[in-house]
C-alpha atoms as a PDB file:
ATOM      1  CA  UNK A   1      11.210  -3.257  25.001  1.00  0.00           C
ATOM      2  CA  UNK A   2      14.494  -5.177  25.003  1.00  0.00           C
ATOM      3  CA  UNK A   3      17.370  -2.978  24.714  1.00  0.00           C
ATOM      4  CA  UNK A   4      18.920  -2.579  20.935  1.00  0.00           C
ATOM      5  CA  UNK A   5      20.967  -0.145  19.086  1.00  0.00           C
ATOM      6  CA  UNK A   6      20.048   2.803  16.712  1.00  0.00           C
ATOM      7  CA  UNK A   7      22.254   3.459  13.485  1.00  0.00           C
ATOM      8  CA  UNK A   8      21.108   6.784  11.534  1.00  0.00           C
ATOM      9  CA  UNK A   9      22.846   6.253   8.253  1.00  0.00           C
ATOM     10  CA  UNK A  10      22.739   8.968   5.688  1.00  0.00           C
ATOM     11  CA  UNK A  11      22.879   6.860   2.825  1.00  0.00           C
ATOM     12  CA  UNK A  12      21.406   4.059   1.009  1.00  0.00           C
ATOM     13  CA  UNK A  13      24.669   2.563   0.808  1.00  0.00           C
ATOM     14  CA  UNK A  14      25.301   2.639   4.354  1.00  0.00           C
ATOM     15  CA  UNK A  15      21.911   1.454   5.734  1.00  0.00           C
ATOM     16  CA  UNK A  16      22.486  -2.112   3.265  1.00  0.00           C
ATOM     17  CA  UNK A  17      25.552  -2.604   4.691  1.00  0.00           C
ATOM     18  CA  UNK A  18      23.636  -2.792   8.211  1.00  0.00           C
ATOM     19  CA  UNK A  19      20.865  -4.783   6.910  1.00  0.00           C
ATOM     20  CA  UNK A  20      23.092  -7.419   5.333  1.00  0.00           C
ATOM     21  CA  UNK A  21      25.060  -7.500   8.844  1.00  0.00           C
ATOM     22  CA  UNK A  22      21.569  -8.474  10.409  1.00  0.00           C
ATOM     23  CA  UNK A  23      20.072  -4.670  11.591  1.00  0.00           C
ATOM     24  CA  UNK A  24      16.412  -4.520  11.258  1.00  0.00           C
ATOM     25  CA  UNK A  25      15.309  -0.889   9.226  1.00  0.00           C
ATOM     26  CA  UNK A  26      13.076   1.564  10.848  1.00  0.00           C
ATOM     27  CA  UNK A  27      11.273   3.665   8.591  1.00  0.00           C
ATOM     28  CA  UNK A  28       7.465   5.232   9.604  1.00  0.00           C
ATOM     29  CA  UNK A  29       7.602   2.192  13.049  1.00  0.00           C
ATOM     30  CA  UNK A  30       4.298   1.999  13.300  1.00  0.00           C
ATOM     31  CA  UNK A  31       4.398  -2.005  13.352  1.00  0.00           C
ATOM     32  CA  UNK A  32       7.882  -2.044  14.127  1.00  0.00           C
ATOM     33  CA  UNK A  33       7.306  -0.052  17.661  1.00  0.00           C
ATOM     34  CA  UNK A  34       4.173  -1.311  18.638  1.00  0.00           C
ATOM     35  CA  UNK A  35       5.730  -4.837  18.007  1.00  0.00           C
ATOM     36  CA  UNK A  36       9.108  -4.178  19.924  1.00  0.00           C
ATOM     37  CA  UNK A  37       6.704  -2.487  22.717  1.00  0.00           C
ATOM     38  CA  UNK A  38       4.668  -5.843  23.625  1.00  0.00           C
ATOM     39  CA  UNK A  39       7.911  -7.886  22.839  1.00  0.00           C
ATOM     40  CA  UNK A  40       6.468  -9.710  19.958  1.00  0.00           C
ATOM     41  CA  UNK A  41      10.073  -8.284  18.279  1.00  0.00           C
ATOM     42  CA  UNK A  42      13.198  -7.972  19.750  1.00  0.00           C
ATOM     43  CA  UNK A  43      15.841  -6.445  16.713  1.00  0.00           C
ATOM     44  CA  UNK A  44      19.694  -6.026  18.706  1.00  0.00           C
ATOM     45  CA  UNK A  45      20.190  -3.552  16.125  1.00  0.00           C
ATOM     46  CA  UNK A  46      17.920  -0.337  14.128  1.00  0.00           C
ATOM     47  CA  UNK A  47      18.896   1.517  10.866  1.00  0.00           C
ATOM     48  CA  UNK A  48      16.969   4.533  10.960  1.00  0.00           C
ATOM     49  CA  UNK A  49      15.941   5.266   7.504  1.00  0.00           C
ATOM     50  CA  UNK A  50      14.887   9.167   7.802  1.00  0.00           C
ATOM     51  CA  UNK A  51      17.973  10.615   7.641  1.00  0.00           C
ATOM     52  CA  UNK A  52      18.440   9.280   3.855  1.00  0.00           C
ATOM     53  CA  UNK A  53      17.711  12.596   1.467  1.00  0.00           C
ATOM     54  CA  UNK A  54      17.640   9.811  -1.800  1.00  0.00           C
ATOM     55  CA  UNK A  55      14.267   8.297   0.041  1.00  0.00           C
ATOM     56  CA  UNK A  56      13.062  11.397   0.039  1.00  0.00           C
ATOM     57  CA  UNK A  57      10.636  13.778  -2.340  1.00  0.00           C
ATOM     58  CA  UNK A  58       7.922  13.356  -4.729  1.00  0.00           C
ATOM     59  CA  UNK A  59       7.996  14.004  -8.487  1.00  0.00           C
ATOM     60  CA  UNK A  60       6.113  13.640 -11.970  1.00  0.00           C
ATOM     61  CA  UNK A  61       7.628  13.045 -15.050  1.00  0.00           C
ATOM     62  CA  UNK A  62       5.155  12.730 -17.656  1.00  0.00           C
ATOM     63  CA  UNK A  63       2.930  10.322 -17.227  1.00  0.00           C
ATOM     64  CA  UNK A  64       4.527   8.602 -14.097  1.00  0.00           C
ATOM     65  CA  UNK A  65       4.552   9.740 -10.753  1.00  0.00           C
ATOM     66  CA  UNK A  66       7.458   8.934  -8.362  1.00  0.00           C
ATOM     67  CA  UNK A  67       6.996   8.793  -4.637  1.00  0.00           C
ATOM     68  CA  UNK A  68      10.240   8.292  -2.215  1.00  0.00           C
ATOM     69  CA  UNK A  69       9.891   5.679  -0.276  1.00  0.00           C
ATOM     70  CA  UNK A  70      10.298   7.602   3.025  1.00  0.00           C
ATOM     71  CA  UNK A  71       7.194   9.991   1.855  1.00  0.00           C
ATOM     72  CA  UNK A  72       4.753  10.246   4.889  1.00  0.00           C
ATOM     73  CA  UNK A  73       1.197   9.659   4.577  1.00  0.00           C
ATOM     74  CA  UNK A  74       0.475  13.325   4.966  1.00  0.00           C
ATOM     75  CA  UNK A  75       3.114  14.566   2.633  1.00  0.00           C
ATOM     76  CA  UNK A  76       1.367  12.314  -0.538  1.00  0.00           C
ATOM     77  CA  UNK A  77      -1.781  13.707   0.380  1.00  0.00           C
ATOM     78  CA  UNK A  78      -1.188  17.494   0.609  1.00  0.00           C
ATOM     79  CA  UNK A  79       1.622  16.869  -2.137  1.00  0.00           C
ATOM     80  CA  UNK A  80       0.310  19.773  -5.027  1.00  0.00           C
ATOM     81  CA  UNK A  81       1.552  16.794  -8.065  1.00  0.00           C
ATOM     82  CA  UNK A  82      -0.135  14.128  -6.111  1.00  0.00           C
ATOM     83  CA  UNK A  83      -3.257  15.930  -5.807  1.00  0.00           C
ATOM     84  CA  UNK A  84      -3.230  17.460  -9.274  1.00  0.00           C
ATOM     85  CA  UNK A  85      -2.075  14.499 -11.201  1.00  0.00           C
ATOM     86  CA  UNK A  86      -3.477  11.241  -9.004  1.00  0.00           C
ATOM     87  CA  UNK A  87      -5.773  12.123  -6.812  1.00  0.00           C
ATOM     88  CA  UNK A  88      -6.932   9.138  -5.817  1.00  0.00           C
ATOM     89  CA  UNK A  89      -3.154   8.066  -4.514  1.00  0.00           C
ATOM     90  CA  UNK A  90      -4.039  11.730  -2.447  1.00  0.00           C
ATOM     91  CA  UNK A  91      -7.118  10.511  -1.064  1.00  0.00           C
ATOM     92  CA  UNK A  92      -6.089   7.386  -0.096  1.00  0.00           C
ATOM     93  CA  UNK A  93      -3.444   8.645   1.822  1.00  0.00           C
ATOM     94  CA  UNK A  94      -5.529  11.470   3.501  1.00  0.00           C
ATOM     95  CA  UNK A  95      -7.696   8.412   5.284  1.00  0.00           C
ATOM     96  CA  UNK A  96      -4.654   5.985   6.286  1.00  0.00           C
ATOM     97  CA  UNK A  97      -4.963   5.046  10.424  1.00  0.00           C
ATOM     98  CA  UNK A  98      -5.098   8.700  12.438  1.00  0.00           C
ATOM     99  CA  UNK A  99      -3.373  11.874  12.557  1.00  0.00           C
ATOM    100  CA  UNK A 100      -0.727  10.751  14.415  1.00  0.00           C
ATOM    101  CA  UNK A 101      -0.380   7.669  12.077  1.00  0.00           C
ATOM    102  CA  UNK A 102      -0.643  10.017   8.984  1.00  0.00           C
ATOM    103  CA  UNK A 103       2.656  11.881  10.465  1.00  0.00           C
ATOM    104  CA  UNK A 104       4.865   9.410  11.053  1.00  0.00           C
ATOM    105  CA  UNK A 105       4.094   6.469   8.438  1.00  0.00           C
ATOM    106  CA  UNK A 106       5.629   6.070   5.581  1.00  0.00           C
ATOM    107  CA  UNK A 107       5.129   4.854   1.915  1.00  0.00           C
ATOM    108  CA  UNK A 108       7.556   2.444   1.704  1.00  0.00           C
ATOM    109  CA  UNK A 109       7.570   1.178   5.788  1.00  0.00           C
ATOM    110  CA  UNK A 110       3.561   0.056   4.636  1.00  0.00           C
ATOM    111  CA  UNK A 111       4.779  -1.451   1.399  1.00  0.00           C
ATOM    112  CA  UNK A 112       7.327  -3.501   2.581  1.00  0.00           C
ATOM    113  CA  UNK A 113       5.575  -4.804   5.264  1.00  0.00           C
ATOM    114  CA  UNK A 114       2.839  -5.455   3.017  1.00  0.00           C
ATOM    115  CA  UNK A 115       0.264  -5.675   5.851  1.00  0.00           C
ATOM    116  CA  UNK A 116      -3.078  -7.954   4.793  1.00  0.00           C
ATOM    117  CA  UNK A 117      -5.157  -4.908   5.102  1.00  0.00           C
ATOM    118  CA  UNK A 118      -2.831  -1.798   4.482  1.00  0.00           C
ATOM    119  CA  UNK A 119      -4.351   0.664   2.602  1.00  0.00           C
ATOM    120  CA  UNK A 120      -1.180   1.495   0.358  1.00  0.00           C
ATOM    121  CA  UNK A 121      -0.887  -1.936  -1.167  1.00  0.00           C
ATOM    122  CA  UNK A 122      -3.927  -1.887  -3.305  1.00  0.00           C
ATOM    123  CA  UNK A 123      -2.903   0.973  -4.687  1.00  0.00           C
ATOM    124  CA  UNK A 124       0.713  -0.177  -6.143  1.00  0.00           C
ATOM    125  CA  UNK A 125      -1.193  -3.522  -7.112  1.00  0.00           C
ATOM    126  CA  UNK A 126      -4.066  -2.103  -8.554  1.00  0.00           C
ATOM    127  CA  UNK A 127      -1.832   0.810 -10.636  1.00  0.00           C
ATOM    128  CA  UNK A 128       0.356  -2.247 -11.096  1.00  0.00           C
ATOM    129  CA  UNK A 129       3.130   0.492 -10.426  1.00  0.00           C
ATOM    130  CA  UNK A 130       7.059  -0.647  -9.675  1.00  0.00           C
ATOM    131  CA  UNK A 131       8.694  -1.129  -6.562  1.00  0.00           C
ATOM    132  CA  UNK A 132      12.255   0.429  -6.882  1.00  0.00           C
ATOM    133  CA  UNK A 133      14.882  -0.888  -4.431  1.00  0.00           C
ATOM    134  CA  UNK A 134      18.609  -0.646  -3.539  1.00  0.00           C
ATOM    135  CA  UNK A 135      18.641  -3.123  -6.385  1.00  0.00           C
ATOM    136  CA  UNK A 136      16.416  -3.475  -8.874  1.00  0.00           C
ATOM    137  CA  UNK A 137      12.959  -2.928 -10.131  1.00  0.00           C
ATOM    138  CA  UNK A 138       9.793  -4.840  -8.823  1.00  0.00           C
ATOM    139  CA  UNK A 139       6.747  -5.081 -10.537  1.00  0.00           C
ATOM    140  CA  UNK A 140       3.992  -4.734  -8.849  1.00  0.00           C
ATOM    141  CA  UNK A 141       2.476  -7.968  -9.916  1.00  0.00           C
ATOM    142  CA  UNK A 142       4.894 -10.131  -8.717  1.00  0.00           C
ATOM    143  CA  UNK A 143       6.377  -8.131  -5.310  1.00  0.00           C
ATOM    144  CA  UNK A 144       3.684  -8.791  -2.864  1.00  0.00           C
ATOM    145  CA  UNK A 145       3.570 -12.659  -2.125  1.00  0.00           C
ATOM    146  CA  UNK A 146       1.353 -13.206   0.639  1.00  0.00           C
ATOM    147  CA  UNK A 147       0.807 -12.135   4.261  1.00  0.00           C
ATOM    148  CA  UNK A 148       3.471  -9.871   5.411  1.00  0.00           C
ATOM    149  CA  UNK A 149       5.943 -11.329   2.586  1.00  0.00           C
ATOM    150  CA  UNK A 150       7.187  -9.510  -0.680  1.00  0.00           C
ATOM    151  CA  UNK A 151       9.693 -10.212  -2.453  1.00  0.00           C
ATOM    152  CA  UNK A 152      12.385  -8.146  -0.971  1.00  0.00           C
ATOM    153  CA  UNK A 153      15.120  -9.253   0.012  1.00  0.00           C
ATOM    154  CA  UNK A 154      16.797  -9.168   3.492  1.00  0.00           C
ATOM    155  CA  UNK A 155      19.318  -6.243   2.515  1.00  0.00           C
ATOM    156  CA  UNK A 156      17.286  -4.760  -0.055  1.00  0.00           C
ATOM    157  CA  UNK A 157      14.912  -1.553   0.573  1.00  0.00           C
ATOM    158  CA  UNK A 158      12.733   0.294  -1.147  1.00  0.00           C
ATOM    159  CA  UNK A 159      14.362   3.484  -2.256  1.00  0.00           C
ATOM    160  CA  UNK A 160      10.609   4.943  -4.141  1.00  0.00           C
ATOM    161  CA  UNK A 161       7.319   4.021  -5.854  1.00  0.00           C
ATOM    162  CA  UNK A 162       7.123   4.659  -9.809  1.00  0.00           C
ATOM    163  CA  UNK A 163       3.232   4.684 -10.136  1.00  0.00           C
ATOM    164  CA  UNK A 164       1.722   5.318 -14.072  1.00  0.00           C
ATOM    165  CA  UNK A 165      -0.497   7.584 -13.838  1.00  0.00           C
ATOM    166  CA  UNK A 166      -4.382   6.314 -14.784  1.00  0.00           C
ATOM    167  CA  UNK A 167      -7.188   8.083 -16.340  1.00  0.00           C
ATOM    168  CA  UNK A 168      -9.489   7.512 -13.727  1.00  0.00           C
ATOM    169  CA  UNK A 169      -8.685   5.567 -10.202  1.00  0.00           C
ATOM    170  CA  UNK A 170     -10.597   6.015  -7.052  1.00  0.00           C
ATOM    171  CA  UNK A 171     -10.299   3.978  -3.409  1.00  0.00           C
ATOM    172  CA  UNK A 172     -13.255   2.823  -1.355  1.00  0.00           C
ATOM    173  CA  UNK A 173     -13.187   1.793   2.073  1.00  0.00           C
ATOM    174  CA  UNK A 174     -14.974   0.549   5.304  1.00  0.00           C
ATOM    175  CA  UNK A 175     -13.095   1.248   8.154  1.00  0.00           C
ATOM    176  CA  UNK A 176     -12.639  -1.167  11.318  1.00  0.00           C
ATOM    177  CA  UNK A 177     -13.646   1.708  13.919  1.00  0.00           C
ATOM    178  CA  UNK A 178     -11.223   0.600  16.503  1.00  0.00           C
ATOM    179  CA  UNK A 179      -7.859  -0.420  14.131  1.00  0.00           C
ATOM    180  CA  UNK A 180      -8.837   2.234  11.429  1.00  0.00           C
ATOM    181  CA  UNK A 181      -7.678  -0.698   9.212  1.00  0.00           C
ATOM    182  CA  UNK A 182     -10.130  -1.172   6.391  1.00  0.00           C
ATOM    183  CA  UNK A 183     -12.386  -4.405   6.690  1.00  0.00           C
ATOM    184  CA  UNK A 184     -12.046  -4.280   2.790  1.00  0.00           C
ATOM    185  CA  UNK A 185     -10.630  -1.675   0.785  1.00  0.00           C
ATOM    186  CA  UNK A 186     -10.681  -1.828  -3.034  1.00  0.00           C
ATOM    187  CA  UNK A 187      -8.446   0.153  -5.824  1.00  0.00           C
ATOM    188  CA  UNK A 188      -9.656   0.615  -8.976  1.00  0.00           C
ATOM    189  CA  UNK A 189      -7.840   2.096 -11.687  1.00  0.00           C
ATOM    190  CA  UNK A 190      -8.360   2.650 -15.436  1.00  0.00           C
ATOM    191  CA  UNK A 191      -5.694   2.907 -18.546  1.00  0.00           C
ATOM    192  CA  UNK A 192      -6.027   2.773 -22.186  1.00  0.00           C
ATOM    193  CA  UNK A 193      -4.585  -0.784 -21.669  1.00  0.00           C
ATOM    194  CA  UNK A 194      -7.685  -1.853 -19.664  1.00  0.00           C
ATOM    195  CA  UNK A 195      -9.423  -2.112 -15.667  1.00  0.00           C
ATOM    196  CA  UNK A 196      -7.346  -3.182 -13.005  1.00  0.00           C
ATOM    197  CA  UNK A 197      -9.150  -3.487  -9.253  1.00  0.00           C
ATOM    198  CA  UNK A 198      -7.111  -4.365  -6.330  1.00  0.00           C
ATOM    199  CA  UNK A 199      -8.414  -5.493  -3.323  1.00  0.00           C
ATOM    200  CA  UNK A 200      -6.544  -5.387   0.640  1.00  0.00           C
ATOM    201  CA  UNK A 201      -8.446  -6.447   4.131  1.00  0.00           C
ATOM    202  CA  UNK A 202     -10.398  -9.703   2.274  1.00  0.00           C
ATOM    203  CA  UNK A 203      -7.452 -12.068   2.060  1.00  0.00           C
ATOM    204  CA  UNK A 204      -4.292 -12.938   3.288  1.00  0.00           C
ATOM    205  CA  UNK A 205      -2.609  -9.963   1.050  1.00  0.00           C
ATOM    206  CA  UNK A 206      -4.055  -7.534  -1.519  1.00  0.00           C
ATOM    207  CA  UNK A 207      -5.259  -9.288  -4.393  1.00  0.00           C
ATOM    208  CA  UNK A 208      -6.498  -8.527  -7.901  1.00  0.00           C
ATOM    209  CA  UNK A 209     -10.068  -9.169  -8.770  1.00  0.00           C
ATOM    210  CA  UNK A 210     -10.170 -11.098 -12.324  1.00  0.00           C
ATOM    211  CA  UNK A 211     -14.111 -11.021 -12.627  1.00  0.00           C
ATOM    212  CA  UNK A 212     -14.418  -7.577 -11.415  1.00  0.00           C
ATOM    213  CA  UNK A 213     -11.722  -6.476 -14.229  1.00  0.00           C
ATOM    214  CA  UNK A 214     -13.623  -8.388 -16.720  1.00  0.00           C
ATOM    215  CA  UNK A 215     -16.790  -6.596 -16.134  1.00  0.00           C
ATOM    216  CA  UNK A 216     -15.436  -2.914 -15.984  1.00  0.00           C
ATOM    217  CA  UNK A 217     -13.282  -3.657 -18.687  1.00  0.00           C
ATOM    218  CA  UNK A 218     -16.358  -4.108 -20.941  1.00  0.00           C
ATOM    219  CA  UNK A 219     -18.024  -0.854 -19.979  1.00  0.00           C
ATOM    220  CA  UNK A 220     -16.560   1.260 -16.777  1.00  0.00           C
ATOM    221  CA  UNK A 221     -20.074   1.495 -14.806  1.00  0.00           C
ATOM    222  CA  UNK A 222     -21.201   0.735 -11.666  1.00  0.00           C
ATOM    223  CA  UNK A 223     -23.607  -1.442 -12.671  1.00  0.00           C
ATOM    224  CA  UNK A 224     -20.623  -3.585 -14.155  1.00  0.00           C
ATOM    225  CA  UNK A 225     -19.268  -4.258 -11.057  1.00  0.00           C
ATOM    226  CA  UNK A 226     -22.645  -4.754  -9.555  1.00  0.00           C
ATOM    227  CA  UNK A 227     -23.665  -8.167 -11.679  1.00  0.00           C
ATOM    228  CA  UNK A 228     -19.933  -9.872 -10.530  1.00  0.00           C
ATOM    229  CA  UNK A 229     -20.458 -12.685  -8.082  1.00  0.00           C
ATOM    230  CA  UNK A 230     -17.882 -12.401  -5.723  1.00  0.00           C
ATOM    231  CA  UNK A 231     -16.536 -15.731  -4.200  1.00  0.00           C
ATOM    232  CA  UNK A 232     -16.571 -15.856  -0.349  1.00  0.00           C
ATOM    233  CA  UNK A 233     -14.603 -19.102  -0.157  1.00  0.00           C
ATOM    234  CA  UNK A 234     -10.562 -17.650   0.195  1.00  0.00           C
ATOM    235  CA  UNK A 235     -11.705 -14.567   2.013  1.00  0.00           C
ATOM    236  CA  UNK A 236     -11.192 -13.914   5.925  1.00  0.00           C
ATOM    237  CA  UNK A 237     -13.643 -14.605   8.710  1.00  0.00           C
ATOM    238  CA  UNK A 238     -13.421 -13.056  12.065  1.00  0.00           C
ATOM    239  CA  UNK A 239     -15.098 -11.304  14.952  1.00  0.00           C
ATOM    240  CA  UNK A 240     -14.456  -8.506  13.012  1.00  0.00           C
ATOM    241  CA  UNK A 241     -16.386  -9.694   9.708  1.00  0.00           C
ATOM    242  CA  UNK A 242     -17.415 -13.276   8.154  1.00  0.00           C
ATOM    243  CA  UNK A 243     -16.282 -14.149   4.677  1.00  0.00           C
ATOM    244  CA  UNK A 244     -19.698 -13.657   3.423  1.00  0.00           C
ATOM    245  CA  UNK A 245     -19.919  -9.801   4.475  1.00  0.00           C
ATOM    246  CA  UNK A 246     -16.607  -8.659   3.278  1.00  0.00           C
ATOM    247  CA  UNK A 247     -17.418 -10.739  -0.431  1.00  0.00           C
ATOM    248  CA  UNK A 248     -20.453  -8.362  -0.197  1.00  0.00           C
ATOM    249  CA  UNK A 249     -18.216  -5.334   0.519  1.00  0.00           C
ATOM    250  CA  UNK A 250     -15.602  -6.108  -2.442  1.00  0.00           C
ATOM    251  CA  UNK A 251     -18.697  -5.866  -4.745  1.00  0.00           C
ATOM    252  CA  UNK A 252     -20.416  -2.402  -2.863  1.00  0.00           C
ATOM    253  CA  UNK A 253     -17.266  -1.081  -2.640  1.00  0.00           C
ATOM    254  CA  UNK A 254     -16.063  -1.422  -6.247  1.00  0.00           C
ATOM    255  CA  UNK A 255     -19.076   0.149  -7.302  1.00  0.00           C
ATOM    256  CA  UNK A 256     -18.646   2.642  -5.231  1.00  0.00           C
ATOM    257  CA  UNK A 257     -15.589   3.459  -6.211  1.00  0.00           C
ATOM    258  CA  UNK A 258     -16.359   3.261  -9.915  1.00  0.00           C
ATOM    259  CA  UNK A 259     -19.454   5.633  -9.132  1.00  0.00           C
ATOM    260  CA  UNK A 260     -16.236   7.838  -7.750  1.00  0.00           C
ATOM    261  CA  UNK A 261     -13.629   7.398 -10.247  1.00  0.00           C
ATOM    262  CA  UNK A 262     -16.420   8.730 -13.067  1.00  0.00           C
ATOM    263  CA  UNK A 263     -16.925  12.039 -10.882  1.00  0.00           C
END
């Protein structure tokens, strides 16, 4: 690493200040770290975000669940609301990276940096839930913007999650064995308003799948989601997986986690 400074503010107020003077924030640093370690990032300056009680704690309120943004994996998924009221946002983070991952990473550090093939992403797309920040409210639908971009700004950070809560949601994955990163990973979610499915690992960013919507909007089966075509030609190809494969996961997957979803 190349040698930096580490602020520990204890407020939101305090940690924007640093941001807007150029300090980089450190929240869960699992991409931060690993980044910093092989020198592919070199921040002067670190504003350690876990000393910030208003990031913290997890709450429902009706039919809306709020998650701090410094909420580690492993605190959403043993968290008795989460569990009880969204249990799908409890299973998702149960199966995020490893233990050690689970421990330290946080809600909002995966958000923000809005990895292609983050687990957490699909579900604040495909809930279409709102980003809350230091200075406004995001919408799900228009905060993620492509690969590792959102549409935060450089002294803005995520203070919490506002998810509504859906009648029925469930997240499938396949797991890259070595990364723990899902080759494909798809969120679906259903309200009284209609289908939404989200999809992270395919693209260059989680995405929402129009056709896939369509066809669970008309009746919520797995055999819905089993007569969509799904369109290889924007999707990744890599050692990992070619275009082709993970087009055939987005469709398995879905029904899958329809098949889920419907207990």
């Amino acid at each position: 690493m190349y040698a930096f400074t580490l602020e520990q503010p204890a407020s939101v107020a305090d940690a924007t200040r640093l941001l807007a003077a150029g300090a980089k924030p450190l929240a869960g640093g699992q991409t931060l770290l690993a980044s910093m370690k092989l020198r592919l990032s070199a921040p002067e300056q670190l504003v350690d975000l876990g000393g910030i009680k208003e990031l913290a704690g997890i709450a429902k309120s009706g039919d809306t669940l709020s998650v701090g943004a410094m909420s580690r994996h492993l605190e959403v998924a043993n968290n008795a609301d989460v569990k009880a009221a969204f249990p799908a946002l409890a299973d998702l983070a149960s199966r995020i990276g490893d233990r050690q991952v689970r421990a330290m990473g946080t809600i909002g550090g995966s958000v923000a940096n809005n990895d292609p093939a983050a687990c957490y992403p699909s579900a604040v797309l495909g809930t279409g839930a709102t980003v809350v920040t230091s200075k406004r409210e995001i919408a799900a639908d228009d905060f993620f913007l492509g690969l590792f971009t959102t549409a935060l700004e450089e002294d803005e950070l995520i203070t919490a999650i506002r998810f509504p809560i859906p009648k029925r949601a469930a997240y499938e994955k396949l797991r890259q064995k070595a990364s723990h990163f899902p080759l494909v990973g798809v969120f679906v979610a259903q309200y009284d308003s209609g289908v939404r499915v989200a999809v992270t690992g395919a693209g260059n960013g989680v995405f929402l799948h129009a056709g896939l919507e369509d066809a669970l909007n008309k009746r919520f089966a797995a055999e819905s989601a089993a007569g969509v075509k799904i369109d290889a030609s924007d999707l990744n190809s890599d050692l990992h997986a070619s275009a082709a494969y993970r087009a055939n996961l987005i469709g398995v997957l879905t029904q899958r986690a329809v098949t889920k979803a419907l207990g």
